[in-house]
N, C-alpha and C. Protein backbone atom coordinates (compact mmCIF):
# COMPACT_ATOMS: atom_id res chain seq x y z
N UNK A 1 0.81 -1.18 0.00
CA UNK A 1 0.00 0.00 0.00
C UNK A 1 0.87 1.26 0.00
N UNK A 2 2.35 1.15 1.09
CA UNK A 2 2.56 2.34 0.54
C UNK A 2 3.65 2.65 -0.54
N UNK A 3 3.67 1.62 -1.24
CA UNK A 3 4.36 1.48 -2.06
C UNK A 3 3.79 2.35 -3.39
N UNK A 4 2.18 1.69 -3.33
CA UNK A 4 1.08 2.45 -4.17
C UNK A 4 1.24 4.15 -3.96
N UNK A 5 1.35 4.29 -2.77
CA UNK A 5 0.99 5.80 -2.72
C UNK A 5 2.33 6.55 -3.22
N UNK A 6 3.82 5.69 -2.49
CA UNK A 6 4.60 6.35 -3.11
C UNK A 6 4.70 6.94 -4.77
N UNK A 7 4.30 5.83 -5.79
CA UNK A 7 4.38 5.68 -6.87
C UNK A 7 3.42 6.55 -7.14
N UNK A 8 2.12 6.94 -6.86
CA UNK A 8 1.36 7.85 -7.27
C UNK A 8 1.90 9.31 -7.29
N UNK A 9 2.80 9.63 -6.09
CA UNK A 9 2.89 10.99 -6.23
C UNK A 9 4.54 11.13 -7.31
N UNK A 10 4.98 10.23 -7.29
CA UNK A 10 5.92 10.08 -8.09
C UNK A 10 5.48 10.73 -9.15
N UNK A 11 4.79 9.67 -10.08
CA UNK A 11 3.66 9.89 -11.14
C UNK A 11 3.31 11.32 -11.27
N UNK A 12 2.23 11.69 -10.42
CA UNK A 12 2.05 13.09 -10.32
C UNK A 12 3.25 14.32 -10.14
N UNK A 13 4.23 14.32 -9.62
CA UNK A 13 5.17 14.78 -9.72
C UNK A 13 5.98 15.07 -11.01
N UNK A 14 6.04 13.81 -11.64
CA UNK A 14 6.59 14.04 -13.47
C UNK A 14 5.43 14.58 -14.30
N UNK A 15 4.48 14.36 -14.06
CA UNK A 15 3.15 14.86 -14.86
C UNK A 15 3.22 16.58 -14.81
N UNK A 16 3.06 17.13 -13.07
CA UNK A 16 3.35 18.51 -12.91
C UNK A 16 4.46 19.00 -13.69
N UNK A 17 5.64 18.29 -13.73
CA UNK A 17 6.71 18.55 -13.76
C UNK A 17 6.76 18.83 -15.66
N UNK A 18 6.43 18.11 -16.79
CA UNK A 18 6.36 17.74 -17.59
C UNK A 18 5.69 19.07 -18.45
N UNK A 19 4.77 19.24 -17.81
CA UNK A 19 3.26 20.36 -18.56
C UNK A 19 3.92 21.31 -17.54
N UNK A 20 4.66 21.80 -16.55
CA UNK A 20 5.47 23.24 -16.82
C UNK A 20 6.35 23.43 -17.48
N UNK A 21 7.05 22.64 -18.07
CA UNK A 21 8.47 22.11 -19.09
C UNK A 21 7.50 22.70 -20.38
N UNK A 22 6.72 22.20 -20.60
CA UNK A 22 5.82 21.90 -22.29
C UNK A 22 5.17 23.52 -22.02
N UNK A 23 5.16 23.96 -21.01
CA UNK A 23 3.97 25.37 -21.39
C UNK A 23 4.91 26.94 -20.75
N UNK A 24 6.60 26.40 -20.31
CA UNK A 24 7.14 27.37 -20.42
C UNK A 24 7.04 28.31 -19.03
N UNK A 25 6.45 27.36 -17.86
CA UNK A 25 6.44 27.99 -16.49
C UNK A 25 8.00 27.53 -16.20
N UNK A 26 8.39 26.58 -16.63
CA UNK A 26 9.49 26.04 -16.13
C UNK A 26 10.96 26.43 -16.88
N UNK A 27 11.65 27.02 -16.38
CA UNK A 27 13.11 27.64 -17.97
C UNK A 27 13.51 26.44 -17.52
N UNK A 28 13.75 25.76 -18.80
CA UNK A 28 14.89 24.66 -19.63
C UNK A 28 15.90 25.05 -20.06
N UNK A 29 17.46 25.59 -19.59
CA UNK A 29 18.24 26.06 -20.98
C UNK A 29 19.32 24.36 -21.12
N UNK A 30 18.98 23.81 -21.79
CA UNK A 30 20.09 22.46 -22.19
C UNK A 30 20.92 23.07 -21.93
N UNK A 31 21.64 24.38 -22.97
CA UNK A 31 23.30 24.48 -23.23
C UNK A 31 23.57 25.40 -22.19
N UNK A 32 24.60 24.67 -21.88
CA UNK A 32 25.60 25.74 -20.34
C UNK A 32 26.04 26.75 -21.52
N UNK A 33 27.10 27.74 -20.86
CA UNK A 33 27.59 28.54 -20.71
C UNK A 33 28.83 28.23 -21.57
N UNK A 34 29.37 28.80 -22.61
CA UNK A 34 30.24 28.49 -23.51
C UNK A 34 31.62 28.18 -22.13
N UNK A 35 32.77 27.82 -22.39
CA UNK A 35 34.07 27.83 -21.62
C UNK A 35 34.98 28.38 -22.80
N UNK A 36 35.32 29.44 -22.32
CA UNK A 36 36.33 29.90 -23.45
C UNK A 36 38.00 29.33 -22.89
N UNK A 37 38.48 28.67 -24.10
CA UNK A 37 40.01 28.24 -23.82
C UNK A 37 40.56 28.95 -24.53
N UNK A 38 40.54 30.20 -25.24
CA UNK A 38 41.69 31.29 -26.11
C UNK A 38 41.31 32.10 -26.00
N UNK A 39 42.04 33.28 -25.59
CA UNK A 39 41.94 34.63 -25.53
C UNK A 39 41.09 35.29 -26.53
N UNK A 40 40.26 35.71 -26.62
CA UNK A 40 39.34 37.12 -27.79
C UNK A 40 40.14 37.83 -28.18
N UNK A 41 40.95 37.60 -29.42
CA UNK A 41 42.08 38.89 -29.28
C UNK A 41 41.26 39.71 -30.55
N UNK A 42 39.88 39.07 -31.16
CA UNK A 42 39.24 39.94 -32.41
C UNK A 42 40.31 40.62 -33.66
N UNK A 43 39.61 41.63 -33.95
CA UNK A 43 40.37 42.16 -35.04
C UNK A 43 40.11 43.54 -35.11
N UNK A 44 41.40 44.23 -35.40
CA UNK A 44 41.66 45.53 -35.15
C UNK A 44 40.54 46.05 -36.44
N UNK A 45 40.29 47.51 -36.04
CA UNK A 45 39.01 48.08 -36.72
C UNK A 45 39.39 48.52 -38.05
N UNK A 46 40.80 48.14 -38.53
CA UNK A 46 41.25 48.22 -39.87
C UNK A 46 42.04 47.11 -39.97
N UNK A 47 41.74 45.44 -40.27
CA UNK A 47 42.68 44.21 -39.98
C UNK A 47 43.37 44.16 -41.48
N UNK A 48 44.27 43.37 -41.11
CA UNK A 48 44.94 43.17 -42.20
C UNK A 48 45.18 42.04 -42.55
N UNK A 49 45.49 41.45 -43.89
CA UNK A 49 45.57 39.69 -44.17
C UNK A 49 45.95 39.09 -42.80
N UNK A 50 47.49 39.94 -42.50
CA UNK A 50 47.73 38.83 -41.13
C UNK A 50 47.02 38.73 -39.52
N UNK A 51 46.34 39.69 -40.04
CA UNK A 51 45.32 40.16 -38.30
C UNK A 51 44.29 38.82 -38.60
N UNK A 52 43.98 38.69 -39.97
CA UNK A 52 43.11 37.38 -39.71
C UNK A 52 43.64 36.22 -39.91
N UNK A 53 44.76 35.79 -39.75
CA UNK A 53 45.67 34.39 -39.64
C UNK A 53 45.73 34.21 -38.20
N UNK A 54 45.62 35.39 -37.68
CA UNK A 54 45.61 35.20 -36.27
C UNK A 54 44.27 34.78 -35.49
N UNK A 55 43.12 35.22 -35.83
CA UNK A 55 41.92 34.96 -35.63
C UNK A 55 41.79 33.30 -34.72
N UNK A 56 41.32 33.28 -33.59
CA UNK A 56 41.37 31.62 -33.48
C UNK A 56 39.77 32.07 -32.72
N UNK A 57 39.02 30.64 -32.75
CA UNK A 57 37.63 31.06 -32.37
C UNK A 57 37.64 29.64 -31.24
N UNK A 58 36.56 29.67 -30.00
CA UNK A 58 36.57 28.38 -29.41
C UNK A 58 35.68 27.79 -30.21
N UNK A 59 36.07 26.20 -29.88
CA UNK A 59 34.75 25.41 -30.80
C UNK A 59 34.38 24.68 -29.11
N UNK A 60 32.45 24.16 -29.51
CA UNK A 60 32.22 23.52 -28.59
C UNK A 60 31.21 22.74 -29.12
N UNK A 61 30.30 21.73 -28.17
CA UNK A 61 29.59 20.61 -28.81
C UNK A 61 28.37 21.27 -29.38
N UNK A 62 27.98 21.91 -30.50
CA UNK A 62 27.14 22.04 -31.39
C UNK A 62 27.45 23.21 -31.38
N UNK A 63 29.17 23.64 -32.27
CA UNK A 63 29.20 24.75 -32.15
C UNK A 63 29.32 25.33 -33.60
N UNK A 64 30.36 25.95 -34.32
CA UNK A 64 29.83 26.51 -35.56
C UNK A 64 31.12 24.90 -36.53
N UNK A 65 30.85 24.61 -37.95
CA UNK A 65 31.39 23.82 -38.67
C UNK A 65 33.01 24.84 -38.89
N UNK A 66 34.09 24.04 -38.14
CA UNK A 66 35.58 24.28 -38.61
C UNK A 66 35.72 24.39 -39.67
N UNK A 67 35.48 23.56 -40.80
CA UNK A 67 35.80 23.99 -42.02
C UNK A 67 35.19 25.07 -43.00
N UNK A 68 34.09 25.62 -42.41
CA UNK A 68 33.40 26.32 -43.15
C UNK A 68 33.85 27.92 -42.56
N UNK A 69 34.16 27.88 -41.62
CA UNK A 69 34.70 29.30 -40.68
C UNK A 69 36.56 29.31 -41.47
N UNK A 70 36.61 28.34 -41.60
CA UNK A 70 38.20 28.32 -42.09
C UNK A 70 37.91 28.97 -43.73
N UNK A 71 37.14 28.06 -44.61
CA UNK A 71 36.82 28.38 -46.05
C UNK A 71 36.64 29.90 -45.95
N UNK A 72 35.67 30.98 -44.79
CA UNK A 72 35.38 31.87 -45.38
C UNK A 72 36.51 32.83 -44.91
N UNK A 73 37.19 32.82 -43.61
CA UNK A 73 38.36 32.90 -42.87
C UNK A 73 39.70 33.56 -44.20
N UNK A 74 39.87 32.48 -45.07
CA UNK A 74 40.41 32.41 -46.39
C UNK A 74 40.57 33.14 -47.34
N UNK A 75 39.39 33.18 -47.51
CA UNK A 75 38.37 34.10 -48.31
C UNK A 75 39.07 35.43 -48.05
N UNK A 76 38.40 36.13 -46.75
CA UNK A 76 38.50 37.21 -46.03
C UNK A 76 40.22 37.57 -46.25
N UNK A 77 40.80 36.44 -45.94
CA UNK A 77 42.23 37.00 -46.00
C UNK A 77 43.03 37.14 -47.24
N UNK A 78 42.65 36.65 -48.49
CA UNK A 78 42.80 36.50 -49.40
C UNK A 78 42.18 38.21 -50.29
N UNK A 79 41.33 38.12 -49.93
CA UNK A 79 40.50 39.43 -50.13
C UNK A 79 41.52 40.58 -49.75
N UNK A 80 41.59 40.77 -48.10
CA UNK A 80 42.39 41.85 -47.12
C UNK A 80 44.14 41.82 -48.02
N UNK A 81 44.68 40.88 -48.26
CA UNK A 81 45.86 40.49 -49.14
C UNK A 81 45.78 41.61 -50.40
N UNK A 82 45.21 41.26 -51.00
CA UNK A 82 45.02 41.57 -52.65
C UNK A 82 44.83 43.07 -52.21
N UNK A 83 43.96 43.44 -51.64
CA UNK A 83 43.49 45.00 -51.55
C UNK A 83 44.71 45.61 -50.49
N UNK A 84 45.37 45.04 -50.28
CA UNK A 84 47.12 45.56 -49.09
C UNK A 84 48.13 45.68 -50.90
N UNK A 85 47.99 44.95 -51.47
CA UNK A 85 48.90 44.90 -52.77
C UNK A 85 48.42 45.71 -53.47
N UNK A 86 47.16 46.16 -53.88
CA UNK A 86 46.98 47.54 -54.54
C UNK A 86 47.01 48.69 -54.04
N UNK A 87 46.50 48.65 -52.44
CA UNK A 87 46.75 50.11 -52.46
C UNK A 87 48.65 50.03 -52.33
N UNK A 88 49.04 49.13 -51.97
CA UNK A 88 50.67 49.47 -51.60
C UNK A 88 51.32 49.83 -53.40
N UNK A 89 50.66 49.23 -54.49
CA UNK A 89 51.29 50.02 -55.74
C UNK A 89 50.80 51.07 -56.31
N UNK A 90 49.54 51.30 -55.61
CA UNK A 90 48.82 52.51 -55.67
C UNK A 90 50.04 54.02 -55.32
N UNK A 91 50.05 53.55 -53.66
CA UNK A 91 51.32 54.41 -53.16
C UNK A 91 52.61 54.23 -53.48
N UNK A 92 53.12 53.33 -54.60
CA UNK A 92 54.26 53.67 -54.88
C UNK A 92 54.80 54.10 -56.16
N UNK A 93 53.60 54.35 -56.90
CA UNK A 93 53.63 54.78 -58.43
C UNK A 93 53.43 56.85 -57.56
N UNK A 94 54.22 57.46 -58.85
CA UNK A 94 54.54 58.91 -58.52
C UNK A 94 53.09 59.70 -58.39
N UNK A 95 52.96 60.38 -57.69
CA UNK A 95 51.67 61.02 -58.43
C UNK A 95 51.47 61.80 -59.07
N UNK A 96 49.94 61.96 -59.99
CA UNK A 96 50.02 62.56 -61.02
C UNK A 96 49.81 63.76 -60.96
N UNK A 97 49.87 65.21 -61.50
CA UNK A 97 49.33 66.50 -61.02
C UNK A 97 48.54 66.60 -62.15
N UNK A 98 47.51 67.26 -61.83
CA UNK A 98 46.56 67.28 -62.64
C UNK A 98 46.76 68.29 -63.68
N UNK A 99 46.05 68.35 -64.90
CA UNK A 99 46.56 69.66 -66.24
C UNK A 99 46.31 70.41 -65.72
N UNK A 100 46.97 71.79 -66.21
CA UNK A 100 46.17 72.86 -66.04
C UNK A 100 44.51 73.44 -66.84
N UNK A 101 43.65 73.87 -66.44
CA UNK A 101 42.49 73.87 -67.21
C UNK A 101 43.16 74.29 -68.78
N UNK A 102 44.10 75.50 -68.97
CA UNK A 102 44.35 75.87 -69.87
C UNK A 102 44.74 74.78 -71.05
N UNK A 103 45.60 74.55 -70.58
CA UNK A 103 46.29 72.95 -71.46
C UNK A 103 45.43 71.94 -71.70
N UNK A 104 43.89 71.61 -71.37
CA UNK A 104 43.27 70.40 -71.18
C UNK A 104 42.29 70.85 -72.61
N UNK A 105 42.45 72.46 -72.85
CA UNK A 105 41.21 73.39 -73.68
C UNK A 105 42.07 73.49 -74.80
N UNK A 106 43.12 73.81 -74.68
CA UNK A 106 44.32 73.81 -75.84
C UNK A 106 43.79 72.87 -77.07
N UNK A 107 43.66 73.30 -78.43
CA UNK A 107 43.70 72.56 -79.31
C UNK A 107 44.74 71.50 -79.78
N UNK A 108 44.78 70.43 -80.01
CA UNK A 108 45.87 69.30 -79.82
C UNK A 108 47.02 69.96 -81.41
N UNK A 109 48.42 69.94 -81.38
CA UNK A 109 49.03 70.29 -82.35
C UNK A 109 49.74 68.83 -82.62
N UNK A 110 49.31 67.96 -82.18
CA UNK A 110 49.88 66.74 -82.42
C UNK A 110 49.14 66.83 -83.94
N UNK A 111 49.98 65.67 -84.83
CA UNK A 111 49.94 65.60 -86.26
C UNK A 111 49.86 64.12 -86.32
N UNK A 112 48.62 63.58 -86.88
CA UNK A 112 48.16 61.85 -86.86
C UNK A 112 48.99 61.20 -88.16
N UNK A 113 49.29 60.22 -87.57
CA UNK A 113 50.49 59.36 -88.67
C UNK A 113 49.64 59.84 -90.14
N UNK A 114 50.70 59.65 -90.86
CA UNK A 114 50.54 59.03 -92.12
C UNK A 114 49.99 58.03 -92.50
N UNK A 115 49.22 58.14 -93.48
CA UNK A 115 48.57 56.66 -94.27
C UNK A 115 48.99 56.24 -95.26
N UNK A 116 49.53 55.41 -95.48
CA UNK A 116 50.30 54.88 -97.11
C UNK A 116 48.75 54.20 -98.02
N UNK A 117 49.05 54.88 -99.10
CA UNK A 117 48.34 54.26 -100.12
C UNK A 117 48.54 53.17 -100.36
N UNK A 118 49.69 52.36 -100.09
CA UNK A 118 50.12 50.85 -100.47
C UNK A 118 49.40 49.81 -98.98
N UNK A 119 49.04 50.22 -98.45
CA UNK A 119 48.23 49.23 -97.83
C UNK A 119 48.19 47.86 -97.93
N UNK A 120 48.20 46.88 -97.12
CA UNK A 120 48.64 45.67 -97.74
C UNK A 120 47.50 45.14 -97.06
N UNK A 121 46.25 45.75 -96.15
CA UNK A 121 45.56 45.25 -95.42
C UNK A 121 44.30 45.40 -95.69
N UNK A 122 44.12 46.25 -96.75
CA UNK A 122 43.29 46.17 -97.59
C UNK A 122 41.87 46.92 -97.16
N UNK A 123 42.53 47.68 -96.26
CA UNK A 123 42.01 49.53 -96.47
C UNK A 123 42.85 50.22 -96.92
């Protein structure tokens, strides 16, 4: 008998317990609290190819896909690369000064080649 009664409130106990779970009286959060094992060192507010080689992120159990953070990671640095190599030949070609208005209005005294009548191209 009191074996019965124990088991009843048991029962009733997971039942209560169950329908505050299902209707949100009760907070459930499964996932703890990330554990970070590497420093946040982010990226400076102007990074550069190598600011993102440095980049390391924590991973945890259902956390983002490694290879796909690496693929775009790549990307990004590959990108930051290429645009460090233009502006750096950007800045090392002389610069140009612009015409003067006068000279830009100037009628051209340049003289256009010659055309030979012997043409072999058949204009």
């Amino acid at each position: 008998m009191v074996a019965l009664v124990i088991l009843a409130l048991v029962a009733a106990a997971l039942v209560v317990t169950v329908l505050g779970v299902a209707s949100g009286r009760i907070p459930v959060d499964p996932l703890a609290e990330a554990v970070h094992t590497t420093p946040d060192t982010g990226l400076p507010e102007e990074p550069t190819a190598s600011d993102v080689d440095a980049v390391r992120f924590d991973t945890a159990m259902r956390g983002y896909r490694v290879d796909e953070v690496d693929a775009h990671l790549e990307t990004l640095r590959e990108e930051l690369a290429e645009r460090e190599r233009a502006l750096s030949d950007l800045r090392s070609q002389p610069s140009r000064e612009p015409m003067p208005p006068e000279a830009s209005t100037a009628p051209s005294t340049a003289v256009p080649p010659a055309v030979s009548p012997n043409r072999s191209d058949g204009g």
